[in-house]
PDB file of N, CA and C in Angstrom:
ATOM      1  N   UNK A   1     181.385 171.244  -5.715  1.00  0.00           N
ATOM      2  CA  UNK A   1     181.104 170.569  -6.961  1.00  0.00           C
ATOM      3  C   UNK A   1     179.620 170.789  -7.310  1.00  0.00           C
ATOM      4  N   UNK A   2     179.716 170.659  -8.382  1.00  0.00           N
ATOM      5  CA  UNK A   2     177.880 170.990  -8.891  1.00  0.00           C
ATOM      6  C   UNK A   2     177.340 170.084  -9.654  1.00  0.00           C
ATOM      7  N   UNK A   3     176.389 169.480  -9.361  1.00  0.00           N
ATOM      8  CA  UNK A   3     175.724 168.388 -10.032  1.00  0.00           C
ATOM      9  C   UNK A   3     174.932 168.716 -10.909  1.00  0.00           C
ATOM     10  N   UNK A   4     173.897 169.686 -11.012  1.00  0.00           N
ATOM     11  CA  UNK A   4     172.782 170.108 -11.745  1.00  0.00           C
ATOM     12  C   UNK A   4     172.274 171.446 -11.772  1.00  0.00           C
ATOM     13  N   UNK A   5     172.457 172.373 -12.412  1.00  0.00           N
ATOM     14  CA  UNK A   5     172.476 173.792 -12.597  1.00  0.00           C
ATOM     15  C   UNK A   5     171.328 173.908 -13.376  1.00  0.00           C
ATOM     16  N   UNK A   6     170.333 174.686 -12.465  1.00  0.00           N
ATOM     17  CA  UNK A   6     169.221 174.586 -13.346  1.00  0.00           C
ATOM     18  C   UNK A   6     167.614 175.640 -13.089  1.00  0.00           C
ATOM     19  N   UNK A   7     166.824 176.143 -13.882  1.00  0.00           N
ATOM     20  CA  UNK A   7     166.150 177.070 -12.983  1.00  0.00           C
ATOM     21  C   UNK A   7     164.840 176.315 -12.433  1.00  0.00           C
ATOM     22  N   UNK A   8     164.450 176.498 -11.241  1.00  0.00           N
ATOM     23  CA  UNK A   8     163.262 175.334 -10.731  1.00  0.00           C
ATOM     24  C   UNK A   8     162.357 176.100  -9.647  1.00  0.00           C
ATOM     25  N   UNK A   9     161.661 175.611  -8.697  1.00  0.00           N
ATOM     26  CA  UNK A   9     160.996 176.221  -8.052  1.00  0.00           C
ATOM     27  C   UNK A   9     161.401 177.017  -6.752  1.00  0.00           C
ATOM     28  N   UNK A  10     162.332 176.640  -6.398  1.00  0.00           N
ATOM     29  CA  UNK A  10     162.818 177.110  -5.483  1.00  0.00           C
ATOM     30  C   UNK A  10     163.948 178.077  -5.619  1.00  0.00           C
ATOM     31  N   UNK A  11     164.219 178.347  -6.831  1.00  0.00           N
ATOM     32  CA  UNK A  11     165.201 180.069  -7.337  1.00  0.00           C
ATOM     33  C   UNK A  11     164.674 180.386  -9.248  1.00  0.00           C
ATOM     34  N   UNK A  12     163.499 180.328  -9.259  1.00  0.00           N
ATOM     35  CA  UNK A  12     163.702 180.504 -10.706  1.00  0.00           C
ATOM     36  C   UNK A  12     164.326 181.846 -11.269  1.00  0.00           C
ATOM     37  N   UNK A  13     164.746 181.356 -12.689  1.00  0.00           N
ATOM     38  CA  UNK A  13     165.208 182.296 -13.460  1.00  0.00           C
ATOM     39  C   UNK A  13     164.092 183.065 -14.439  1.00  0.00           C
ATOM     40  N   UNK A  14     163.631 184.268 -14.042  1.00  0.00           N
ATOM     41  CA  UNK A  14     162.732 184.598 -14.770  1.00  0.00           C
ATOM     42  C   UNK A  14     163.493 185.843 -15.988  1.00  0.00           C
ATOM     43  N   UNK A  15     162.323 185.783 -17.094  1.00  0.00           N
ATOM     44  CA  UNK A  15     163.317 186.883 -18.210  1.00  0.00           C
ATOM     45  C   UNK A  15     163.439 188.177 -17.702  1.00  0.00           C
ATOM     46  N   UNK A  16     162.582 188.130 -17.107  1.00  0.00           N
ATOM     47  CA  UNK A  16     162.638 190.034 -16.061  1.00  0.00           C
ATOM     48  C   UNK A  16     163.543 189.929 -15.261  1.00  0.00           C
ATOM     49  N   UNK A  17     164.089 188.954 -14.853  1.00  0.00           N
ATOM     50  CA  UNK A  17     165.244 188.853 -14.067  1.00  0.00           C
ATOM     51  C   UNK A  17     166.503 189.558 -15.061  1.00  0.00           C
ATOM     52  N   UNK A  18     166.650 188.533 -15.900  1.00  0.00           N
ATOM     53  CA  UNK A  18     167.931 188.979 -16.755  1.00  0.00           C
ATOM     54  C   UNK A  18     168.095 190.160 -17.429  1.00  0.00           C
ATOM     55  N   UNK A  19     166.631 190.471 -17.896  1.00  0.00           N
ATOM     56  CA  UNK A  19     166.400 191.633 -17.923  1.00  0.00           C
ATOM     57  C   UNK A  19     167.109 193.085 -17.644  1.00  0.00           C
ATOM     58  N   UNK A  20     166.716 192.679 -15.922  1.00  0.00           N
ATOM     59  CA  UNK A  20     167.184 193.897 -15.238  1.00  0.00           C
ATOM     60  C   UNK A  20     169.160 193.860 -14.648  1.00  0.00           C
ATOM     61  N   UNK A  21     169.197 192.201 -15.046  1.00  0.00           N
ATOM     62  CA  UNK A  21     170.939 192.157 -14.610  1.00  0.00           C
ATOM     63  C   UNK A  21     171.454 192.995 -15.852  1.00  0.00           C
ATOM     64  N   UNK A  22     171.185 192.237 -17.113  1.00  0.00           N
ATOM     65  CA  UNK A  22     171.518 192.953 -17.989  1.00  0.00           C
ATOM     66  C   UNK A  22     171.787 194.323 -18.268  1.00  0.00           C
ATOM     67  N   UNK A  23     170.640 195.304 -18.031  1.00  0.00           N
ATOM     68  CA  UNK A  23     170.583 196.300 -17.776  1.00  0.00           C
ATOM     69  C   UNK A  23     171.928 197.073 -16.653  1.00  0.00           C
ATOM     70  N   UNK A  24     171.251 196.612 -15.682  1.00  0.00           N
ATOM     71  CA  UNK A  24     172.890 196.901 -14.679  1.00  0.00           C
ATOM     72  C   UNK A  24     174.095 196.906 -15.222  1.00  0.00           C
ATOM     73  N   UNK A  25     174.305 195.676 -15.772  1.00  0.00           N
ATOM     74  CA  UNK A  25     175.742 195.441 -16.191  1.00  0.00           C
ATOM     75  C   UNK A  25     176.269 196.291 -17.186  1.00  0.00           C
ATOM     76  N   UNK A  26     174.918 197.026 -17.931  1.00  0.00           N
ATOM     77  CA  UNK A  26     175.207 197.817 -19.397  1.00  0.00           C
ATOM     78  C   UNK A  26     175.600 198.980 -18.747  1.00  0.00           C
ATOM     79  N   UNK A  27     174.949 199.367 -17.482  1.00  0.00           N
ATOM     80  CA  UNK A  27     175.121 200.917 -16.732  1.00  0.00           C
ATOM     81  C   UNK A  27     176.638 200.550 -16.016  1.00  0.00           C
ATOM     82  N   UNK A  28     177.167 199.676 -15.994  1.00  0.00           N
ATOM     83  CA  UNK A  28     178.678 199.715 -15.158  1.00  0.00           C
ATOM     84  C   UNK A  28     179.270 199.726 -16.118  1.00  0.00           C
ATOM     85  N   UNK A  29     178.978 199.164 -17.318  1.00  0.00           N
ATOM     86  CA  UNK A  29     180.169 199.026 -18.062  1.00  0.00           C
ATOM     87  C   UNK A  29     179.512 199.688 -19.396  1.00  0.00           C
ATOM     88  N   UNK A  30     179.761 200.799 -19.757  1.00  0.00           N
ATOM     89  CA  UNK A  30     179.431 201.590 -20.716  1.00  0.00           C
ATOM     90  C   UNK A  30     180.114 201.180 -22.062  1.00  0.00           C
ATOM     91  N   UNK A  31     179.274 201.742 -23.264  1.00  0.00           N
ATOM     92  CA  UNK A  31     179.893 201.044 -24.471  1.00  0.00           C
ATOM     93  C   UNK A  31     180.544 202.172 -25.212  1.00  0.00           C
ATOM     94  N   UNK A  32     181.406 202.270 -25.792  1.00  0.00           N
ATOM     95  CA  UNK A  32     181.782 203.351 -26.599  1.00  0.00           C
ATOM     96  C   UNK A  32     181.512 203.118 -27.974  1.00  0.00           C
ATOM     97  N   UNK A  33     181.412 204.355 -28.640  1.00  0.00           N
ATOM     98  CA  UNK A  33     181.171 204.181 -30.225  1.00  0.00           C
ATOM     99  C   UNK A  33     179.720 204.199 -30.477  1.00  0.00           C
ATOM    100  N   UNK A  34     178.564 203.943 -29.466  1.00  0.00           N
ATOM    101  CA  UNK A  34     177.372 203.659 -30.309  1.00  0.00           C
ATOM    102  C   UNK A  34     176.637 204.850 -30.710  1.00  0.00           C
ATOM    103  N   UNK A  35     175.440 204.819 -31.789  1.00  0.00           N
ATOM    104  CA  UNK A  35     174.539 205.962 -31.986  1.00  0.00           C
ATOM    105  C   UNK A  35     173.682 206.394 -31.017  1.00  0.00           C
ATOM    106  N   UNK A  36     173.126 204.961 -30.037  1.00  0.00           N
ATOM    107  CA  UNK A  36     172.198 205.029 -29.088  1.00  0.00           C
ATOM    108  C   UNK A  36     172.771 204.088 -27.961  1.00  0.00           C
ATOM    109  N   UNK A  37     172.451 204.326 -26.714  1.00  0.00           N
ATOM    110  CA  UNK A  37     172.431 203.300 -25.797  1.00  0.00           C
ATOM    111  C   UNK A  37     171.514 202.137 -25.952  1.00  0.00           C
ATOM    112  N   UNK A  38     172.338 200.916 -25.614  1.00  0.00           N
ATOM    113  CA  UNK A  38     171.031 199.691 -25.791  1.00  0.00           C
ATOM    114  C   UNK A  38     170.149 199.726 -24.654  1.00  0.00           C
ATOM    115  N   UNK A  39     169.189 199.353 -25.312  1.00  0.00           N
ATOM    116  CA  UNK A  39     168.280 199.373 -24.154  1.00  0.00           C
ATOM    117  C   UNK A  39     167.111 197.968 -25.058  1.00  0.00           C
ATOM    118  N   UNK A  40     165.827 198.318 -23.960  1.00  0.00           N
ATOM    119  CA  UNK A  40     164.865 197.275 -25.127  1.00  0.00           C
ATOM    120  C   UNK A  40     164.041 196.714 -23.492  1.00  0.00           C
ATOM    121  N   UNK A  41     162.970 196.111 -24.372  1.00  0.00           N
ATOM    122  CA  UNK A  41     162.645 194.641 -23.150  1.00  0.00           C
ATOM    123  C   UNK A  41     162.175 193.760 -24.077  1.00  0.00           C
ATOM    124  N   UNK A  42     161.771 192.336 -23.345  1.00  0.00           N
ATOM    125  CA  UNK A  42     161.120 191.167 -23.416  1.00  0.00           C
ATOM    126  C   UNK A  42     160.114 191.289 -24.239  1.00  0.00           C
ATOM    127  N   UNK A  43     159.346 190.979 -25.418  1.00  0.00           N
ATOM    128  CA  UNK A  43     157.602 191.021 -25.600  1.00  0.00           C
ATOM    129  C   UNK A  43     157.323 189.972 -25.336  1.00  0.00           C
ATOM    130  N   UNK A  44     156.513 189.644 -24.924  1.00  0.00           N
ATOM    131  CA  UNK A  44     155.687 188.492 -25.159  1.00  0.00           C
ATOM    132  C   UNK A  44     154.363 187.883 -25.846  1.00  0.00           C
ATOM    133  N   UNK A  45     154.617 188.888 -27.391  1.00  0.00           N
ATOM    134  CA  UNK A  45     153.984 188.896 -28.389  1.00  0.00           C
ATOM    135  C   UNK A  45     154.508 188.799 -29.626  1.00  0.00           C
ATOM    136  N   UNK A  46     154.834 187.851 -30.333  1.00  0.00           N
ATOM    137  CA  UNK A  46     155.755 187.972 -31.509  1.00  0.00           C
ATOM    138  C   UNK A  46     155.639 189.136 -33.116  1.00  0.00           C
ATOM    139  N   UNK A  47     153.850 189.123 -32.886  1.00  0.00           N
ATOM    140  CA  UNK A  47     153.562 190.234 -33.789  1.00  0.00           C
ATOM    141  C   UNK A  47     154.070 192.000 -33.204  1.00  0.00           C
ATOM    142  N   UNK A  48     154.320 191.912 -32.029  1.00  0.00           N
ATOM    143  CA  UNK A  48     154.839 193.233 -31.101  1.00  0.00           C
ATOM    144  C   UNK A  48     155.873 192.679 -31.545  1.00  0.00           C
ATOM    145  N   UNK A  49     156.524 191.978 -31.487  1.00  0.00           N
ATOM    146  CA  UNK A  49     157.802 192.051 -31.069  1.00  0.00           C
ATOM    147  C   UNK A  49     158.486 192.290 -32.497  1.00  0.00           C
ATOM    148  N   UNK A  50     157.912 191.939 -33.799  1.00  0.00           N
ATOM    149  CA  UNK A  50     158.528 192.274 -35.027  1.00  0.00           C
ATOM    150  C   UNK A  50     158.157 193.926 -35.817  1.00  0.00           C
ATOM    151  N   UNK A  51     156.822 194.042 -34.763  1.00  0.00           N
ATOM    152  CA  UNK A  51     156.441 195.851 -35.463  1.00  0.00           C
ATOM    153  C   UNK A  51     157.529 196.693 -34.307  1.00  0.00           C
ATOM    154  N   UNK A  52     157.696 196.155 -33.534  1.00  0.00           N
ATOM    155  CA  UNK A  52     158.720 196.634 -32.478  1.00  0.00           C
ATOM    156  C   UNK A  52     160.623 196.964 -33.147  1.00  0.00           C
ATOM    157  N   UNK A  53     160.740 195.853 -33.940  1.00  0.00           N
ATOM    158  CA  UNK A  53     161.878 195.937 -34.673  1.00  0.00           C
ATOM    159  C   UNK A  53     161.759 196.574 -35.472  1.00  0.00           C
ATOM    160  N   UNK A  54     160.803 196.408 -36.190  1.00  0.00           N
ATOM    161  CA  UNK A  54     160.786 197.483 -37.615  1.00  0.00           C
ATOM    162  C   UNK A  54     161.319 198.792 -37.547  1.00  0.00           C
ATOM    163  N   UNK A  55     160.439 199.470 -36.111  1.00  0.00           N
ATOM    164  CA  UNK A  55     160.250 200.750 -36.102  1.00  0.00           C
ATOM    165  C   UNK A  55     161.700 201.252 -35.417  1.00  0.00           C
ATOM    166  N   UNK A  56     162.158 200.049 -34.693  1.00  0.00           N
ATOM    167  CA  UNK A  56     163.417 200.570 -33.699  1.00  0.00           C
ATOM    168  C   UNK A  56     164.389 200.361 -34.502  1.00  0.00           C
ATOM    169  N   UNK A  57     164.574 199.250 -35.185  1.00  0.00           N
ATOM    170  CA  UNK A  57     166.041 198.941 -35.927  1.00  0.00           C
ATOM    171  C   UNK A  57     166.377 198.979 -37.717  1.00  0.00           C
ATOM    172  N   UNK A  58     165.031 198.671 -38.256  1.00  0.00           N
ATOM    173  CA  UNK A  58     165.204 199.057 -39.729  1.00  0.00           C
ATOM    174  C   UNK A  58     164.963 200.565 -40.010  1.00  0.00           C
ATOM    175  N   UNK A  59     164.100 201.215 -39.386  1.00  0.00           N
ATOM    176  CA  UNK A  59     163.588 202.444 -39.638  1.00  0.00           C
ATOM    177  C   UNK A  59     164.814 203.193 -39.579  1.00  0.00           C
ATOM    178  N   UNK A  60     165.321 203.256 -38.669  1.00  0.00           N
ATOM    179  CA  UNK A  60     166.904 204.211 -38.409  1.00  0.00           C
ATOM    180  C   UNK A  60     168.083 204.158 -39.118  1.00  0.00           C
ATOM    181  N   UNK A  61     168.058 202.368 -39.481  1.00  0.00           N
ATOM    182  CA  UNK A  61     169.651 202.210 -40.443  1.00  0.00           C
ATOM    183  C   UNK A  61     168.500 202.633 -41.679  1.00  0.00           C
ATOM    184  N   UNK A  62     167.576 202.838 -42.144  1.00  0.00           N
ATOM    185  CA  UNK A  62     167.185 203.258 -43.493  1.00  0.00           C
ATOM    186  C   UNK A  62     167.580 204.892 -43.644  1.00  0.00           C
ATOM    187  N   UNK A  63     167.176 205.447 -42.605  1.00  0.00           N
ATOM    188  CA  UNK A  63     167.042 206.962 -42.633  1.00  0.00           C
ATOM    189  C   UNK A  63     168.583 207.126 -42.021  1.00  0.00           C
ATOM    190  N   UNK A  64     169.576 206.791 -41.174  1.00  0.00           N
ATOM    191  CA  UNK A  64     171.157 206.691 -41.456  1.00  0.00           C
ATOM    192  C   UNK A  64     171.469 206.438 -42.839  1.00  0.00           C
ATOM    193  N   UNK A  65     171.199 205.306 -43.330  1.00  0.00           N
ATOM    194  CA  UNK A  65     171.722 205.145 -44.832  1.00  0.00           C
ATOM    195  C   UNK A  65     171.014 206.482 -45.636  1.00  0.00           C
ATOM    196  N   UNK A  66     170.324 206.984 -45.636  1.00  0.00           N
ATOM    197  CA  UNK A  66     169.672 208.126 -45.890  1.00  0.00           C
ATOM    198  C   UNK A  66     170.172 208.995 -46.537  1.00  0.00           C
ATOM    199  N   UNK A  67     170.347 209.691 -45.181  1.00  0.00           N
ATOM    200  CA  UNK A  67     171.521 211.095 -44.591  1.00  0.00           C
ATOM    201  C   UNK A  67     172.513 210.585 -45.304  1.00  0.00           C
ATOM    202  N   UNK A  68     173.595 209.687 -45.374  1.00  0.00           N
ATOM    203  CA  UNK A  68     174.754 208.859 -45.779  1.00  0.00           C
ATOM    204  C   UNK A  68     174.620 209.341 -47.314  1.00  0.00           C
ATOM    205  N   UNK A  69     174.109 208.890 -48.254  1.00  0.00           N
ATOM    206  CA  UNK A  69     173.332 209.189 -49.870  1.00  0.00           C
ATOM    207  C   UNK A  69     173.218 210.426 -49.930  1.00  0.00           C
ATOM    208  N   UNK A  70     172.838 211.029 -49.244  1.00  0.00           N
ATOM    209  CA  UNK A  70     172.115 212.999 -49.650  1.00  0.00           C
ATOM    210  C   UNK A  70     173.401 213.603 -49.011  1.00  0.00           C
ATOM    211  N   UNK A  71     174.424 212.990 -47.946  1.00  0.00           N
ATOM    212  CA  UNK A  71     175.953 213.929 -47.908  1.00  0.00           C
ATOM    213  C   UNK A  71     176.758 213.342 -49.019  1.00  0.00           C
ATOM    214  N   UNK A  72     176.280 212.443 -49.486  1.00  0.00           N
ATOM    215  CA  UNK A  72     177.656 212.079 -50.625  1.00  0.00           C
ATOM    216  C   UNK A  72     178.558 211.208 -49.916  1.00  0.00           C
ATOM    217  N   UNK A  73     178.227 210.137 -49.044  1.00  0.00           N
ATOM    218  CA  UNK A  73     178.967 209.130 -48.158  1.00  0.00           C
ATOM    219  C   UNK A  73     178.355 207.939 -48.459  1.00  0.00           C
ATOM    220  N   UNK A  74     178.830 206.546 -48.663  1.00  0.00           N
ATOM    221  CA  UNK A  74     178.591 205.378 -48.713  1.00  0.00           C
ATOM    222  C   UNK A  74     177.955 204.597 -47.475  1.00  0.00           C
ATOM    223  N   UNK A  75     176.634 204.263 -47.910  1.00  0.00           N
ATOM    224  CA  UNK A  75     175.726 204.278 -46.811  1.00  0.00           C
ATOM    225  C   UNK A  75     176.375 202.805 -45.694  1.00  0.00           C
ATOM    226  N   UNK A  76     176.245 202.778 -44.863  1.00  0.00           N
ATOM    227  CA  UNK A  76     176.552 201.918 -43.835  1.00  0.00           C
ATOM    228  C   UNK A  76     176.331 200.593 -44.231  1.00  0.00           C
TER     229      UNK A  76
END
């Protein structure tokens, strides 16, 4: 039985932890269908962490929707 589930000093849960489970779990169990493998880490800078998105996740569906427009296909 479990009384209190929780991260503390004596096993903490750190984000580099999940991190790297995460990671594992993505390499056993592969995804089908994607453009890219996920991947990524933690920032611990929120101004990184939004020039970080820009460049990784808007930049690409812009220039996909792109390509999509200049073949004559309805962009994503």
């Amino acid at each position: 039985m479990v009384y209190n589930c929780c991260s503390g000093d004596q096993n903490p849960l750190l984000w580099g932890d999940l991190e790297r489970w995460g990671y594992a779990h993505l390499i056993n169990n592969p995804l089908n269908d994607v453009i890219w493998y996920p991947g990524g880490s933690f920032k611990s800078n929120r101004a990184w962490n939004n020039i970080n998105d820009f460049f990784v996740h808007y930049v690409p569906a812009y220039l996909v929707d792109i390509a999509a427009r200049v073949a004559g296909k309805k962009p994503m």
